[in-house]
C-alpha atoms as a PDB file:
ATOM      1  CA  UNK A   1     -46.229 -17.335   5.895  1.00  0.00           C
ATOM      2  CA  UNK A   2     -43.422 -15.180   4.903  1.00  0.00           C
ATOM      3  CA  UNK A   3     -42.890 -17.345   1.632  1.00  0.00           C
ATOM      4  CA  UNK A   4     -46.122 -16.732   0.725  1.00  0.00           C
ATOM      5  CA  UNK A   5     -47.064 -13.169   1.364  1.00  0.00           C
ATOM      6  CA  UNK A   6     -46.557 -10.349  -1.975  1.00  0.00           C
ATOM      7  CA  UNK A   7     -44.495  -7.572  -1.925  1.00  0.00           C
ATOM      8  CA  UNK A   8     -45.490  -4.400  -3.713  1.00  0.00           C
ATOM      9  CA  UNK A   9     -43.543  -5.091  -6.842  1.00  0.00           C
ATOM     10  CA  UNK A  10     -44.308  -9.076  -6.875  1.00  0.00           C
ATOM     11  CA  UNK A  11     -47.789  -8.175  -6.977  1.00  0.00           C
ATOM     12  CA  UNK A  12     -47.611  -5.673 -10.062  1.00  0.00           C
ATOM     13  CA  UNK A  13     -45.110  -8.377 -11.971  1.00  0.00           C
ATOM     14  CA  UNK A  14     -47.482 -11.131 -11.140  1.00  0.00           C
ATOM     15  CA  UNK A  15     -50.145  -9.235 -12.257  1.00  0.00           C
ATOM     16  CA  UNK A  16     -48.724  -7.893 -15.383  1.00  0.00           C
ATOM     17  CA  UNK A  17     -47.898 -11.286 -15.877  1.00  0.00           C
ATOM     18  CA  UNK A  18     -51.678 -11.567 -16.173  1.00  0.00           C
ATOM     19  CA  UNK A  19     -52.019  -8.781 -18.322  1.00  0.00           C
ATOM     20  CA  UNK A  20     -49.781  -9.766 -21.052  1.00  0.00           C
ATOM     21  CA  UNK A  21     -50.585 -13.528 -21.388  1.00  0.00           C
ATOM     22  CA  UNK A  22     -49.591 -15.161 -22.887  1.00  0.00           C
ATOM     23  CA  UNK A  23     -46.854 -13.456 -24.091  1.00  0.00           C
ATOM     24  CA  UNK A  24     -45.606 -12.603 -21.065  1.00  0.00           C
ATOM     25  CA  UNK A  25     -41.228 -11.941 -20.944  1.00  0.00           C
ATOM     26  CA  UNK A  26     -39.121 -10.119 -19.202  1.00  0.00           C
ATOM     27  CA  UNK A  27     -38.574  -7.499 -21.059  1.00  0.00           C
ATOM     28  CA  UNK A  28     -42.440  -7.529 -21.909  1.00  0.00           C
ATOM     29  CA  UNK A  29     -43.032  -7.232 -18.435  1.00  0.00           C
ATOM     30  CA  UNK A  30     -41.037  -4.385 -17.741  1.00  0.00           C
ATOM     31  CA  UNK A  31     -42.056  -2.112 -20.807  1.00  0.00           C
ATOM     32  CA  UNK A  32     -45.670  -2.781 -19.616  1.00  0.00           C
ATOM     33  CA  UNK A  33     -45.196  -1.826 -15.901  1.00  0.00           C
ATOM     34  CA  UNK A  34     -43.228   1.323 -17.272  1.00  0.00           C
ATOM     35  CA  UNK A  35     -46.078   2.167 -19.818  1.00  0.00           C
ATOM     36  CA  UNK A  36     -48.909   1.435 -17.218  1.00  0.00           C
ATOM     37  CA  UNK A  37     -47.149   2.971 -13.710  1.00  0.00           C
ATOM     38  CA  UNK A  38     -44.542   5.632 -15.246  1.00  0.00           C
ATOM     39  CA  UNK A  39     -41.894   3.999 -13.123  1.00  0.00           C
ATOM     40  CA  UNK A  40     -38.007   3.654 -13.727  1.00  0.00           C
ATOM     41  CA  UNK A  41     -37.759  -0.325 -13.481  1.00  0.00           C
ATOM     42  CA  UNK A  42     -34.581  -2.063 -14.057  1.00  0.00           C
ATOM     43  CA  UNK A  43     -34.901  -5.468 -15.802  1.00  0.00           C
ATOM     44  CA  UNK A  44     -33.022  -6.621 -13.167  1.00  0.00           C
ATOM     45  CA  UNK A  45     -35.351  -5.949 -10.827  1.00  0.00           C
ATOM     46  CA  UNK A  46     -38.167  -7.621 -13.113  1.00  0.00           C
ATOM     47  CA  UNK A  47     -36.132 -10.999 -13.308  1.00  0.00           C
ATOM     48  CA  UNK A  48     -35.223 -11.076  -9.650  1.00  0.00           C
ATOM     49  CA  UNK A  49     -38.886 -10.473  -8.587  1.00  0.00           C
ATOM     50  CA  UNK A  50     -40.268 -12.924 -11.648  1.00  0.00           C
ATOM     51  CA  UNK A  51     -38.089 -15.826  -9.917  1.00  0.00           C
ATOM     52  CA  UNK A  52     -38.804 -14.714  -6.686  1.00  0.00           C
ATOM     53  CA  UNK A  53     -42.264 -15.402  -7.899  1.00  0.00           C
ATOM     54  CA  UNK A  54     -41.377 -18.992  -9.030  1.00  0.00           C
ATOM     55  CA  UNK A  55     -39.763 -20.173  -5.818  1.00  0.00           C
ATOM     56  CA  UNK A  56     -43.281 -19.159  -3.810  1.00  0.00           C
ATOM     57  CA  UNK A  57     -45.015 -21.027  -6.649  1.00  0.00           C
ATOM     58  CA  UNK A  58     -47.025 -18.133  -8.067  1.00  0.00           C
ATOM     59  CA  UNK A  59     -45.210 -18.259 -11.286  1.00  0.00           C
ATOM     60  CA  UNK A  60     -44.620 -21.326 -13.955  1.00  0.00           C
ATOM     61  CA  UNK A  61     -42.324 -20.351 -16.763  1.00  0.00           C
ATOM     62  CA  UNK A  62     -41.284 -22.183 -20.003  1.00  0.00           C
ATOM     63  CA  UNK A  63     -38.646 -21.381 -22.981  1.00  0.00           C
ATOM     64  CA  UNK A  64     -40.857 -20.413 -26.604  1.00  0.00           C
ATOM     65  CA  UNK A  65     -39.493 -21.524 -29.614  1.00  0.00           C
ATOM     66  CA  UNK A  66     -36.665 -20.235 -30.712  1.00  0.00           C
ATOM     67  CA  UNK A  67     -37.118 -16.989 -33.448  1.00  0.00           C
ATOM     68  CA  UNK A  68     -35.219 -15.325 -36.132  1.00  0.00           C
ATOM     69  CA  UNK A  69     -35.880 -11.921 -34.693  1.00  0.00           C
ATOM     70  CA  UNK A  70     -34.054 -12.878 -31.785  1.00  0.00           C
ATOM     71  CA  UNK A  71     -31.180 -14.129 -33.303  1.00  0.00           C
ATOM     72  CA  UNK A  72     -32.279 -17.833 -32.324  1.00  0.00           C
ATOM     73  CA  UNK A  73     -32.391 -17.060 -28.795  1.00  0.00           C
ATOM     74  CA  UNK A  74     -35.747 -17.800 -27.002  1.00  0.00           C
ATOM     75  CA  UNK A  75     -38.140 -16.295 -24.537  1.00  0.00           C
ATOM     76  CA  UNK A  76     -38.914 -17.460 -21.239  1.00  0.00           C
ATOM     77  CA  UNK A  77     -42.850 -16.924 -20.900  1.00  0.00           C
ATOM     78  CA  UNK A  78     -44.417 -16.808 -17.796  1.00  0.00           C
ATOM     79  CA  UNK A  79     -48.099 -17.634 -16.351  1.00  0.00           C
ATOM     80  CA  UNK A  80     -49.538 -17.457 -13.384  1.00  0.00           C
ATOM     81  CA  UNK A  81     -50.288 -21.008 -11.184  1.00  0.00           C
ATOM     82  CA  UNK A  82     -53.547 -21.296  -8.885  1.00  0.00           C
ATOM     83  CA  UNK A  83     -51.220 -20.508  -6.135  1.00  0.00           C
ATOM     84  CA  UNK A  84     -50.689 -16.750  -8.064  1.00  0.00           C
ATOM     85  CA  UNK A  85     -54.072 -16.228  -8.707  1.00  0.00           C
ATOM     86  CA  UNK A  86     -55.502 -17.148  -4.852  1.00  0.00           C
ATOM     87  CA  UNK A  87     -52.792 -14.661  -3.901  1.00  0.00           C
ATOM     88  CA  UNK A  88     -53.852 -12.469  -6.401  1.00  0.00           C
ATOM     89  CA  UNK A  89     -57.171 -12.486  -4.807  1.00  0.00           C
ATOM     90  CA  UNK A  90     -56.424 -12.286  -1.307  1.00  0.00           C
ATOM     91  CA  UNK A  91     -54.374  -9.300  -1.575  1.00  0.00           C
ATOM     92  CA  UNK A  92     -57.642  -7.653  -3.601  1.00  0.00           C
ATOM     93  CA  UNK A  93     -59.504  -8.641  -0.751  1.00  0.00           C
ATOM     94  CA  UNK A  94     -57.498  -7.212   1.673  1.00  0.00           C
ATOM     95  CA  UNK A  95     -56.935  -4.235  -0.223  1.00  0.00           C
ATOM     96  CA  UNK A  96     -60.408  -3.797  -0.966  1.00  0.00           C
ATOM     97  CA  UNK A  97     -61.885  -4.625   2.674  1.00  0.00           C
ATOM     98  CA  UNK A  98     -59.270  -2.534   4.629  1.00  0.00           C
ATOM     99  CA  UNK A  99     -60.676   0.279   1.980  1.00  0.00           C
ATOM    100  CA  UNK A 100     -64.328  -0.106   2.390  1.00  0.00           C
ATOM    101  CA  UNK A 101     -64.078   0.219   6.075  1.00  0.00           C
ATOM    102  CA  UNK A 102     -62.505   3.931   6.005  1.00  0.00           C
ATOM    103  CA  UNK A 103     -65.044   6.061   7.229  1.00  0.00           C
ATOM    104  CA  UNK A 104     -66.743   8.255   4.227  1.00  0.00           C
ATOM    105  CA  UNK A 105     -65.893  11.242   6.537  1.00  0.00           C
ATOM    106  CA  UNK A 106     -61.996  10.618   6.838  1.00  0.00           C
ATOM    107  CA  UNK A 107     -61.847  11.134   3.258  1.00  0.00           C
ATOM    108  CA  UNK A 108     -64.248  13.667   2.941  1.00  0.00           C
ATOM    109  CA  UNK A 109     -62.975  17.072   1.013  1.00  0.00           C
ATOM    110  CA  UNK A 110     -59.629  15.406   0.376  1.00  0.00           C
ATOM    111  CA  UNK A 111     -58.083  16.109  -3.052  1.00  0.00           C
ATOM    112  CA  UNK A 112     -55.968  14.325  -5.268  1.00  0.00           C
ATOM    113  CA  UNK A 113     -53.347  17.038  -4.946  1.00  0.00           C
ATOM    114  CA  UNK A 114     -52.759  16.079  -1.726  1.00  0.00           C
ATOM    115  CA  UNK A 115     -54.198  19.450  -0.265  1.00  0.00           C
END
């Protein structure tokens, strides 16, 4: 199952890679997860986790036409597969089951500041 499970940082490319369709790119993707988390990411890290994402079969990618913007170079644009999107949705459920079953009282009184 290793193959298949989603690290932390697969799971926010693959679902920016939601967010942003379809124009999703790399450097798309990481000026997005910067703008929406406030984290330092290096594009590096965004391309080795978006073909991470293809070898598990989460991700699809194909080249755009090519622009004059870009100097003639074109994008690689990336979707999500069915495989992404049932992963997607397991790790909500998880997320979301393991959170519902907290105990109202455990997180009584507890603020944000972490006091």
């Amino acid at each position: 199952m290793k193959g298949t499970q989603l690290g932390e940082f697969e799971e926010l490319v693959l679902l920016i890679v939601g967010v942003l369709f379809p124009e999703a790119y790399g450097l798309s993707i990481r000026e997005e997860i910067i703008g929406q988390t406030k984290r330092k990411v290096a594009i590096g890290a965004v391309h080795s986790s978006l073909s991470r994402l293809q070898e598990k079969g989460f991700l699809k990618s194909e080249l755009a036409e090519a622009t004059h913007e870009r100097g003639g170079r074109r994008k690689r644009l990336f979707t999500i597969t069915a495989s992404g999107k049932r992963a997607l949705e397991r790790n909500h459920e998880l997320r979301n089951g393991l959170y519902n079953q907290i105990p109202e009282i455990a997180l009584k009184g507890l603020s944000f500041s972490g006091t």
